[in-house]
Protein backbone atom coordinates (compact mmCIF):
# COMPACT_ATOMS: atom_id res chain seq x y z
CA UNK A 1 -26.53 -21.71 17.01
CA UNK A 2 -26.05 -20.95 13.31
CA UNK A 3 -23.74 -23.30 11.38
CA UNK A 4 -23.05 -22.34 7.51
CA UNK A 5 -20.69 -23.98 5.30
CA UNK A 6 -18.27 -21.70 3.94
CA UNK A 7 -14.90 -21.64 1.26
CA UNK A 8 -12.23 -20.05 -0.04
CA UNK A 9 -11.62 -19.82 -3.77
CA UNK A 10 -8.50 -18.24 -5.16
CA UNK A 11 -9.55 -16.82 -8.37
CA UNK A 12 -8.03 -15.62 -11.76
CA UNK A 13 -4.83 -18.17 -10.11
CA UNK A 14 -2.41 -20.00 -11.94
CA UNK A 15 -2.04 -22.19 -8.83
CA UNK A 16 -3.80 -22.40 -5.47
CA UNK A 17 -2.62 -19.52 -2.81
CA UNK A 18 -2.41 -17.17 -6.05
CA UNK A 19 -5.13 -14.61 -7.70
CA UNK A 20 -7.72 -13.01 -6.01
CA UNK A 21 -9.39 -14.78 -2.67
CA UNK A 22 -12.90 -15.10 -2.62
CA UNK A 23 -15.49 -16.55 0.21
CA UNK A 24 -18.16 -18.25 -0.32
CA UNK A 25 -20.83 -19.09 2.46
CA UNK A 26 -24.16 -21.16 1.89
CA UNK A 27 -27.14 -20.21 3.40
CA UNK A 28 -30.60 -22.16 3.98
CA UNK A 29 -32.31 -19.01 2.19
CA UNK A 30 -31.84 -14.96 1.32
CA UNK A 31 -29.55 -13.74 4.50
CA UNK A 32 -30.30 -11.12 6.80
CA UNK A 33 -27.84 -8.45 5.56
CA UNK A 34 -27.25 -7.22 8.67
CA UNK A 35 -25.69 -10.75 9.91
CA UNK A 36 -24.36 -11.18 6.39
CA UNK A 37 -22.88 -8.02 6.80
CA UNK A 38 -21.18 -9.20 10.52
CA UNK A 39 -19.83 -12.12 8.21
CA UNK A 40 -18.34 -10.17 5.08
CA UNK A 41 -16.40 -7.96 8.27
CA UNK A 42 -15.40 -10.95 9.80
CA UNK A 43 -13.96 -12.59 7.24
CA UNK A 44 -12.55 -9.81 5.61
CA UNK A 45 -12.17 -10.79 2.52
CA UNK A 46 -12.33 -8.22 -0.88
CA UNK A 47 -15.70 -9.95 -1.41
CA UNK A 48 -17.66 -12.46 0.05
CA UNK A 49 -20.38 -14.32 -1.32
CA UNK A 50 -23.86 -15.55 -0.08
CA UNK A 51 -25.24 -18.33 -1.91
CA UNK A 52 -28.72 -20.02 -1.52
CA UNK A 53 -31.35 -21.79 -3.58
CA UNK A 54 -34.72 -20.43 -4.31
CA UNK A 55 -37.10 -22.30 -6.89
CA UNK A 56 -33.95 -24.62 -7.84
CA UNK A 57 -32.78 -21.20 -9.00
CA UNK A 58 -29.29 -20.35 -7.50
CA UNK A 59 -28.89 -16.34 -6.02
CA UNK A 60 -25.58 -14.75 -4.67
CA UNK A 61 -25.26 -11.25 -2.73
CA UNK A 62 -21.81 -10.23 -2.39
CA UNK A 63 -20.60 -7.73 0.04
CA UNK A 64 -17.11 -6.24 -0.16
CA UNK A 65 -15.55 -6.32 3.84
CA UNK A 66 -16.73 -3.17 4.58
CA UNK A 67 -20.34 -4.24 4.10
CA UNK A 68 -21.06 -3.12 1.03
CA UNK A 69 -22.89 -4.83 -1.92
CA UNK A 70 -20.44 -5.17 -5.05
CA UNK A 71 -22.82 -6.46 -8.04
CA UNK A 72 -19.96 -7.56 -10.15
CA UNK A 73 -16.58 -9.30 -8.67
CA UNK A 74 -14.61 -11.71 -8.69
CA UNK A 75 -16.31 -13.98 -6.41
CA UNK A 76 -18.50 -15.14 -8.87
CA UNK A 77 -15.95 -17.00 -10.40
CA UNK A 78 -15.87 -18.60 -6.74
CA UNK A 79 -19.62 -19.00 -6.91
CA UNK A 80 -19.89 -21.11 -10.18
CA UNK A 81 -16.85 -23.38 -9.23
CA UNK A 82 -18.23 -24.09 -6.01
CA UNK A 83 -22.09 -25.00 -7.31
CA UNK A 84 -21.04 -26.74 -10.32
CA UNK A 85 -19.97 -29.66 -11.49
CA UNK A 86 -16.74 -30.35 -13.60
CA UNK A 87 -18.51 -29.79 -16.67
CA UNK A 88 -21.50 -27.71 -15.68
CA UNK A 89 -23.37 -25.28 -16.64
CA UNK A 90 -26.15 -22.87 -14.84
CA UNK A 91 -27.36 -19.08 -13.99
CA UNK A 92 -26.35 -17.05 -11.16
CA UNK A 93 -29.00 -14.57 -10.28
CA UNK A 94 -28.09 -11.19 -8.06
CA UNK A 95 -30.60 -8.06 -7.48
CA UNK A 96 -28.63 -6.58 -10.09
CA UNK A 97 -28.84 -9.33 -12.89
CA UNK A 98 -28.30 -12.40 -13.82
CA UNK A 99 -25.32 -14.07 -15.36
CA UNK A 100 -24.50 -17.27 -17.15
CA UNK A 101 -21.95 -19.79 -15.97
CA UNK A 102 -19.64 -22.70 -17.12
CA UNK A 103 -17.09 -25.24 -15.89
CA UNK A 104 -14.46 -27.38 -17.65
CA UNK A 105 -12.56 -28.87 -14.70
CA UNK A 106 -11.29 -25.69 -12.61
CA UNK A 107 -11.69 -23.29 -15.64
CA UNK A 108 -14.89 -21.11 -14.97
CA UNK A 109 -16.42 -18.96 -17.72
CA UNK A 110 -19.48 -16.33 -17.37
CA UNK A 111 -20.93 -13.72 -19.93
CA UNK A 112 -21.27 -10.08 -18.89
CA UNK A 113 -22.78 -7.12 -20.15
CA UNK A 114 -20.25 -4.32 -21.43
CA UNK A 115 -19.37 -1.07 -20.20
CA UNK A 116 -18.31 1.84 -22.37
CA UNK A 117 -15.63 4.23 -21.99
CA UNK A 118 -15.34 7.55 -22.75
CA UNK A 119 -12.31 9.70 -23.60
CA UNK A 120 -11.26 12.32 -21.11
CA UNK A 121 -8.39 14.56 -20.28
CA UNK A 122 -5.33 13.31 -17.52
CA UNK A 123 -6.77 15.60 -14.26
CA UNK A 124 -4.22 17.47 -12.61
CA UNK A 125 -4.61 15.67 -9.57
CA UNK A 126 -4.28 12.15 -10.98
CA UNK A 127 -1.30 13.17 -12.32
CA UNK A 128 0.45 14.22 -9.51
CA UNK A 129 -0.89 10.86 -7.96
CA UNK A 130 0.76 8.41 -10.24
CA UNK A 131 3.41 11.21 -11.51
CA UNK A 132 3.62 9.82 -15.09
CA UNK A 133 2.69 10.92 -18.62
CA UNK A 134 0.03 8.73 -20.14
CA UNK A 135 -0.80 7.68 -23.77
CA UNK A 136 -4.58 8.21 -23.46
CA UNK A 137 -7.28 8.44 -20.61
CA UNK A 138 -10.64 7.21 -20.43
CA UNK A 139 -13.49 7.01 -17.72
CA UNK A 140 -16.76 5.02 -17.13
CA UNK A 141 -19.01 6.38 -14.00
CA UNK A 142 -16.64 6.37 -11.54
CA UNK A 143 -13.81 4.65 -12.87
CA UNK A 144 -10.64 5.99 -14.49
CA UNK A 145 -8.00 3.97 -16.83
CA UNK A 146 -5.40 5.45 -17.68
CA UNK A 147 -2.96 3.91 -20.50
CA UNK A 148 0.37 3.46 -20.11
CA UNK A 149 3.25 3.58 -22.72
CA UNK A 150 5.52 0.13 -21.22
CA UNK A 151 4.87 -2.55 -18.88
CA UNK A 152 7.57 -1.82 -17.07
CA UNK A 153 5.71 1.66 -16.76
CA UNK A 154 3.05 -0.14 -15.29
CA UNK A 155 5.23 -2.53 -13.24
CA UNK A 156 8.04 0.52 -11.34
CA UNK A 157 4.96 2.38 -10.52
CA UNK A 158 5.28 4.34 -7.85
CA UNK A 159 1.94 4.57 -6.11
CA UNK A 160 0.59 7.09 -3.27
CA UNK A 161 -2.60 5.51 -2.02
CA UNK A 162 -3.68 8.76 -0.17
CA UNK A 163 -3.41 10.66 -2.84
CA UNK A 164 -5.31 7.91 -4.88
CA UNK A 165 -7.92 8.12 -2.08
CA UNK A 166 -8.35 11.44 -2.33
CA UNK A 167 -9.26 11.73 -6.23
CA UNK A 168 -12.43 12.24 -8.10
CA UNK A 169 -12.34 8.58 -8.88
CA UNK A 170 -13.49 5.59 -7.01
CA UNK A 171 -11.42 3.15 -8.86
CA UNK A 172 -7.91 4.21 -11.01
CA UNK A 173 -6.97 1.26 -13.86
CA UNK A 174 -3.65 1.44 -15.22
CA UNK A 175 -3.16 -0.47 -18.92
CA UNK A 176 -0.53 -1.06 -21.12
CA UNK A 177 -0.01 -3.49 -24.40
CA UNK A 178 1.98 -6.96 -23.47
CA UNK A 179 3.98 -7.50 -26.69
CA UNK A 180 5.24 -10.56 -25.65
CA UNK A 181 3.83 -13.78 -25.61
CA UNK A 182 1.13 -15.38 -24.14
CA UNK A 183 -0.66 -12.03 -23.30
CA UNK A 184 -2.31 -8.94 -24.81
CA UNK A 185 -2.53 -6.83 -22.08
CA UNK A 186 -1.41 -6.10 -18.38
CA UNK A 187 -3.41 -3.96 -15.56
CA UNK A 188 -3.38 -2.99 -12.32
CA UNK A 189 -5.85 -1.58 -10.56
CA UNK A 190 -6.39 0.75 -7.13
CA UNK A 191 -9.07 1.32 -5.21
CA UNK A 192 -8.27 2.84 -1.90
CA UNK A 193 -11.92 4.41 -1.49
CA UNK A 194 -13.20 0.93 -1.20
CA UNK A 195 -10.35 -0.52 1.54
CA UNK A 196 -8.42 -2.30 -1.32
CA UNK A 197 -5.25 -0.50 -2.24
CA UNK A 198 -4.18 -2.42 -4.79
CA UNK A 199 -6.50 -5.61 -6.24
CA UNK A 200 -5.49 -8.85 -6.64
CA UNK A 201 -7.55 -9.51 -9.50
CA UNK A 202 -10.75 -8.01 -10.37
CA UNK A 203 -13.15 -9.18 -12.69
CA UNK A 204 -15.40 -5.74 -13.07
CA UNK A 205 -12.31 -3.99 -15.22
CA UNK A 206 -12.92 -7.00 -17.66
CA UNK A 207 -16.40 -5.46 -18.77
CA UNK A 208 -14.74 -2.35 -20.54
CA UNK A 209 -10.87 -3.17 -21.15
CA UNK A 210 -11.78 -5.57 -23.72
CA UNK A 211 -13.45 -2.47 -24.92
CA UNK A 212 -10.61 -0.91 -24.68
CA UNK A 213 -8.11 -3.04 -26.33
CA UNK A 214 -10.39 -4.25 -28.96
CA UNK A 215 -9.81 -0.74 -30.90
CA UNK A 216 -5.94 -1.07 -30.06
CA UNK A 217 -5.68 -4.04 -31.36
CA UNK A 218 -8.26 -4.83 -33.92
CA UNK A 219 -9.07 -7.89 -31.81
CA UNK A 220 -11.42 -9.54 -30.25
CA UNK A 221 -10.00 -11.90 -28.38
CA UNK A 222 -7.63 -11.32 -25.43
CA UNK A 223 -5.39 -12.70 -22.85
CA UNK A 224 -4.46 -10.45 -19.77
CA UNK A 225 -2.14 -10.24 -16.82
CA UNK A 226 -3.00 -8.08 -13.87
CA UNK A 227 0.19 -7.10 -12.29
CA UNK A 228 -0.22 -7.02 -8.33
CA UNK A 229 1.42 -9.01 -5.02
CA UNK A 230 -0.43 -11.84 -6.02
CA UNK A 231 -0.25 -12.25 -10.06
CA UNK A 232 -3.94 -12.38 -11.75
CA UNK A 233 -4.85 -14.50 -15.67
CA UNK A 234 -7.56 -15.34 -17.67
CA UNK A 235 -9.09 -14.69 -20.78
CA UNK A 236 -11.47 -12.62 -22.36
CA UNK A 237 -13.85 -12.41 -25.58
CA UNK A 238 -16.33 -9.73 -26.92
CA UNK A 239 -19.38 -11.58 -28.20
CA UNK A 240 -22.20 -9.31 -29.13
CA UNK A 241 -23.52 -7.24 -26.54
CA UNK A 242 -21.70 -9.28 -23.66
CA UNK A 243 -17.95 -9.95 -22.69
CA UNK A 244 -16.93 -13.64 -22.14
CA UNK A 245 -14.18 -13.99 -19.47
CA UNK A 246 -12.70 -17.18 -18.92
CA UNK A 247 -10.30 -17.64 -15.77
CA UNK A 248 -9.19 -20.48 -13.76
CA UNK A 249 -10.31 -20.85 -10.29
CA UNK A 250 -8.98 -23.28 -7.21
CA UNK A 251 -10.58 -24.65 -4.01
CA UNK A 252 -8.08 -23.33 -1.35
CA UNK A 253 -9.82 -24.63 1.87
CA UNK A 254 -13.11 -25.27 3.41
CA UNK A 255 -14.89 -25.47 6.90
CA UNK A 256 -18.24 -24.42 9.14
CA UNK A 257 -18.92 -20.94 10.56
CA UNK A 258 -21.08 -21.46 13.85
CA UNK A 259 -22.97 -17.98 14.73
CA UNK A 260 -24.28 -18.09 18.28
């Protein structure tokens, strides 16, 4: 019998039970992915997280609960809280790069690299989706944002995920300016393709809405809200060539997974 520890982190939360869930599970060394795959299903979580140490080096592979890898997410976050100390530091490695982590208490901070966007036309199609008239619309790879006039825009939005599901795009992030106090921007962000309708709190749309906002605003530094069931915060800083986000992140629970 296999027994791995395992958590739950709640990510991006102003409390525990809030933001984006996240599990964690240690590991002796690298996982099969086909068991670690069984696991990720099982749990059915957005993401969840394999951590082991190699060479006093620590390395995460995160699959999303239908079994695929997802390089970037918010389960890193999860990772760093869970490994470090209160006031740590350290690198997280992945097959697709490596990032660098901090702690102050339950606030976790890592550096990632950026992700430009270019400016495109509103597609037919998407706008029958979200039926609304947008300010501008840009696209990275697969991923579309789309900006938004109000936040109340972005809050009464009416959304039809099979339509979503059947667009051009795997992901669809909708933005608008916060012009009141404490934050810069809101989001929310759909991604039916992937079995997540609506996400609680992602931290891939922080590598280009920065970005984004940064030529709104004439800013660098930014506070966001992403608007969803369960409310998502943190912070986030262009530095150079990488993006500094800074979120909070809380233990919900713990326990052991025994695999026969």
């Amino acid at each position: 019998m296999l027994s791995l520890k395992y958590s739950l982190y709640d990510c991006f939360a102003e409390a525990a039970f809030q933001g984006h869930t996240a599990a964690i599970v240690e590991f002796p060394d690298k996982p099969d992915l086909k068991i670690a795959a069984k696991i990720a299903q099982e749990l059915c979580q957005t993401v969840t997280c394999f951590v082991w140490k190699k060479y006093d080096e620590f390395w995460v592979e995160t699959l999303a609960k239908d079994g695929n890898n997802w390089p970037i997410n918010h389960g890193l976050l999860g990772v760093a809280r869970h490994l470090l100390g209160p006031m740590d530091e350290g690198i997280l490695h992945t097959e697709n790069g490596s990032f660098q982590v901090k702690t102050i208490g339950n606030t976790i901070t890592i550096f990632l690299p950026k992700l430009s966007l270019d400016l495109t036309e509103m597609p037919d199609r998407l706008n029958q989706a979200f039926d609304t008239t947008p300010v501008s619309v840009r696209e990275t790879g697969k991923t579309c944002v789309v900006e938004l006039r109000t936040i109340d825009e972005v809050i009464n939005l009416e959304t039809d995920f099979n339509r979503i599901a059947k667009l051009d795009y795997d992901r669809i992030v909708l933005t608008a300016e916060d012009q009141t106090l404490p934050f810069d921007f809101v989001c929310r962000y759909f991604s039916p393709k992937h079995n997540i309708d609506e996400n609680n709190g992602s931290l891939y749309i922080q590598t280009f809405l920065p970005l984004f906002w940064q030529e709104r605003l004439h800013k660098d530094d930014f506070s966001f809200l992403q608007l969803s069931s369960r409310r998502a915060m943190g912070k986030a800083r262009i530095a150079g060539d990488m993006i500094c986000v800074e979120a909070p992140v809380f233990h919900a629970f713990e326990g052991v997974l025994k695999i026969s």
